[in-house]
C-alpha atoms as a PDB file:
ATOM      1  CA  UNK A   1      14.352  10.811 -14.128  1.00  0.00           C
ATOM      2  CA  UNK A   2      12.023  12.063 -10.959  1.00  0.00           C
ATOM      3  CA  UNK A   3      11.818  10.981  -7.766  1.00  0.00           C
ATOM      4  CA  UNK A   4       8.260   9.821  -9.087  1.00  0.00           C
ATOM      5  CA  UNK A   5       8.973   7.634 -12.061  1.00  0.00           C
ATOM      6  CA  UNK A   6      11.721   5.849  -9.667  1.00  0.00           C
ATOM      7  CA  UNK A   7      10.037   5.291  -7.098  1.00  0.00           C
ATOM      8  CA  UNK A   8       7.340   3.975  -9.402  1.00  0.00           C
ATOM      9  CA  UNK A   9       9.562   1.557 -10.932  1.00  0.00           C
ATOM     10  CA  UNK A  10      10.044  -0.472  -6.954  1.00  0.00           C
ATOM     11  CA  UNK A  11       7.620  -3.220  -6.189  1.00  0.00           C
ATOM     12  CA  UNK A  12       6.668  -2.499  -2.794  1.00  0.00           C
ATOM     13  CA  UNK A  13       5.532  -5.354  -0.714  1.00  0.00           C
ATOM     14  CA  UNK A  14       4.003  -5.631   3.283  1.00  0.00           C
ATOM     15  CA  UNK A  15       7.292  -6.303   5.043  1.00  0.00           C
ATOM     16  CA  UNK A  16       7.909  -9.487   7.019  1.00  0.00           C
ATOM     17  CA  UNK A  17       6.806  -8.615  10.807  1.00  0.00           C
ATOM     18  CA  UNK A  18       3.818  -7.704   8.941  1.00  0.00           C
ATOM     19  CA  UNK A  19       0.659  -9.497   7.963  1.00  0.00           C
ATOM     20  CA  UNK A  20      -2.102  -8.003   6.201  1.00  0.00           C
ATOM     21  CA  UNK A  21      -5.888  -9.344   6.419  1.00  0.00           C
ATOM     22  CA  UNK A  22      -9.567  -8.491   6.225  1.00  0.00           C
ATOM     23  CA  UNK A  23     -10.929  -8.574   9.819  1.00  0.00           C
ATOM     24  CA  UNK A  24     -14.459  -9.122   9.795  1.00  0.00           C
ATOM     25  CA  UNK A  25     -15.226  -7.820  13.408  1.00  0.00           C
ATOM     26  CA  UNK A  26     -13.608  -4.239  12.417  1.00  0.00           C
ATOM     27  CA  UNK A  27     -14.795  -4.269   8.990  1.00  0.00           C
ATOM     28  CA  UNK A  28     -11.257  -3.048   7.692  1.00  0.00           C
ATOM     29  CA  UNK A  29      -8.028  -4.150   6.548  1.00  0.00           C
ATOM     30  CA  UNK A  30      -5.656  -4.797   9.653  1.00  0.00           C
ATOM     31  CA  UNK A  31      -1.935  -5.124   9.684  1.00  0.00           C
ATOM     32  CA  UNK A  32      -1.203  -7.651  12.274  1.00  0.00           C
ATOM     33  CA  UNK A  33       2.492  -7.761  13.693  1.00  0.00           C
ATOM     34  CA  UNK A  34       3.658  -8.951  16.826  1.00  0.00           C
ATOM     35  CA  UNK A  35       3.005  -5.977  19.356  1.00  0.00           C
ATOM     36  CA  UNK A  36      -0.471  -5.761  18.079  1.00  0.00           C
ATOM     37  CA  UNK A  37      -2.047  -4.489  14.899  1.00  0.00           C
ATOM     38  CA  UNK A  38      -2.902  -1.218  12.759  1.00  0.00           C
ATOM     39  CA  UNK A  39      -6.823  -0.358  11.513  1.00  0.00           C
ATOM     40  CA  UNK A  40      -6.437   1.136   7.861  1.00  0.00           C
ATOM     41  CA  UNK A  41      -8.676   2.842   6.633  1.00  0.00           C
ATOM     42  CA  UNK A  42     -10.269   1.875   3.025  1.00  0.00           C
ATOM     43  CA  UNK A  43      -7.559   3.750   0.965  1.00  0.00           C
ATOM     44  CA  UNK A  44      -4.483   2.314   3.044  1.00  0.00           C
ATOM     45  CA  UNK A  45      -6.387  -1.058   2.991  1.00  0.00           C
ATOM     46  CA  UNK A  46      -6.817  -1.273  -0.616  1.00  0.00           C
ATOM     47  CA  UNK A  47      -3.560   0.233  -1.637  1.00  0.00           C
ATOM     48  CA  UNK A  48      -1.332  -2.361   0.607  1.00  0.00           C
ATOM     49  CA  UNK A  49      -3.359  -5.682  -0.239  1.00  0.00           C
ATOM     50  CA  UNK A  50      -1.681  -4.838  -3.880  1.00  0.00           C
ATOM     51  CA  UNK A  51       1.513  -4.630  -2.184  1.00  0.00           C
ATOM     52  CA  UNK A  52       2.878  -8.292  -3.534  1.00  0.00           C
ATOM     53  CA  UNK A  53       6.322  -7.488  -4.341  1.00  0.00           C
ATOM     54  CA  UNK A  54       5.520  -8.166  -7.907  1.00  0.00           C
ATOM     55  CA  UNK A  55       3.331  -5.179  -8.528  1.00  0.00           C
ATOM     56  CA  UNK A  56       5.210  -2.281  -9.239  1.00  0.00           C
ATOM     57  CA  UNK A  57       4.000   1.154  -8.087  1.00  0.00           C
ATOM     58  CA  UNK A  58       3.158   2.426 -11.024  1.00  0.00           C
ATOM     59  CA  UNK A  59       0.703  -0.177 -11.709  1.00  0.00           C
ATOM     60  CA  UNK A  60      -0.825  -0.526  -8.087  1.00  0.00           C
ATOM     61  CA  UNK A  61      -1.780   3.467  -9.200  1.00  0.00           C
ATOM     62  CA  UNK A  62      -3.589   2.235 -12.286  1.00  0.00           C
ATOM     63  CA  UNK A  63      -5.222  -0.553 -10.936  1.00  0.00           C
ATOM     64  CA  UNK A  64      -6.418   1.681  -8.126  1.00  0.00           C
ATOM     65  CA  UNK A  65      -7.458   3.988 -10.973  1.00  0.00           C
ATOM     66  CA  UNK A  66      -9.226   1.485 -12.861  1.00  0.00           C
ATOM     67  CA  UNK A  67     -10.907   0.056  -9.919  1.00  0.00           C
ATOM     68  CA  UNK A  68     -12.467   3.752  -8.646  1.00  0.00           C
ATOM     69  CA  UNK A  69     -12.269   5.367 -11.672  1.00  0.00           C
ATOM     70  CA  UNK A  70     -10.310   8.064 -10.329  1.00  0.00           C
ATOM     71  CA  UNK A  71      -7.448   9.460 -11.981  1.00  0.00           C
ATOM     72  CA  UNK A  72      -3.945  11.016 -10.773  1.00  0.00           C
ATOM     73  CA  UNK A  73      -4.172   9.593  -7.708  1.00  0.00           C
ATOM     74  CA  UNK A  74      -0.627   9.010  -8.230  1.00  0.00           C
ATOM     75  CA  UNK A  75       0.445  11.787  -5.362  1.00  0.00           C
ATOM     76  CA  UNK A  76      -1.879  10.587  -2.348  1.00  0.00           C
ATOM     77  CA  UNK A  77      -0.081   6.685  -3.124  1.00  0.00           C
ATOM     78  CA  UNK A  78       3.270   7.993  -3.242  1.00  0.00           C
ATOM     79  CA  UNK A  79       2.611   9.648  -0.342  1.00  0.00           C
ATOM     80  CA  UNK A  80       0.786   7.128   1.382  1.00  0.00           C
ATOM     81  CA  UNK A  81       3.977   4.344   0.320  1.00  0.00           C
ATOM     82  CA  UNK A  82       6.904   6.917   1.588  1.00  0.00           C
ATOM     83  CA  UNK A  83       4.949   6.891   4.892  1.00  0.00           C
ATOM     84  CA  UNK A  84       4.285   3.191   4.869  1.00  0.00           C
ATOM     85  CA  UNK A  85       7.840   2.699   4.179  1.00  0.00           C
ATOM     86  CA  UNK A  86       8.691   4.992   6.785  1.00  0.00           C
ATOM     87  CA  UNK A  87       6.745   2.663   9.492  1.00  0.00           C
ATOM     88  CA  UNK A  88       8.448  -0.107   8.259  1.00  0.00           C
ATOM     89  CA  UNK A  89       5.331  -1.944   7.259  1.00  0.00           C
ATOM     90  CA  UNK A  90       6.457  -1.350   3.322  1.00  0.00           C
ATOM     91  CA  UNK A  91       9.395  -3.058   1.950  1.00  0.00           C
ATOM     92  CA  UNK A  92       9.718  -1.520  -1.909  1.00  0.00           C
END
């Protein structure tokens, strides 16, 4: 099995310091924590308000697909997760 199809199998959710919300003022997605908070940009926003712990990766990527009827964007969510993970806003 590839690293892919594993890590597509995890439900990633926003991790518990974390809190994810529209903010009207910025006209983004924000991840508020308790130092402060994180402007995403569009992508980032969209990909981590499907980031409920039930989803699983694989179908975040289709809904994403489906929703901006792109396709194989598999590799820029991957890599967008691993980082996410990484910064400890992403618990999979």
């Amino acid at each position: 099995m590839s690293k892919g199809s594993v890590l597509h199998a995890h439900q990633p959710k926003i991790a518990r310091l974390y809190r994810l919300q529209w903010e009207e003022a910025q006209q983004a997605h924000v991840l508020l924590f308790p130092e402060g908070l994180v402007k995403l940009n569009a992508s980032a926003g969209e990909i981590l308000r499907r980031c409920d712990g039930v989803r699983t990766t694989a179908e975040i990527i289709a809904e994403l697909e489906i929703a901006f009827a792109a396709k194989n964007l598999a590799p820029d969510v991957d890599a967008f997760l691993e980082q996410a993970v990484a910064k400890g806003w992403v618990e999979s």
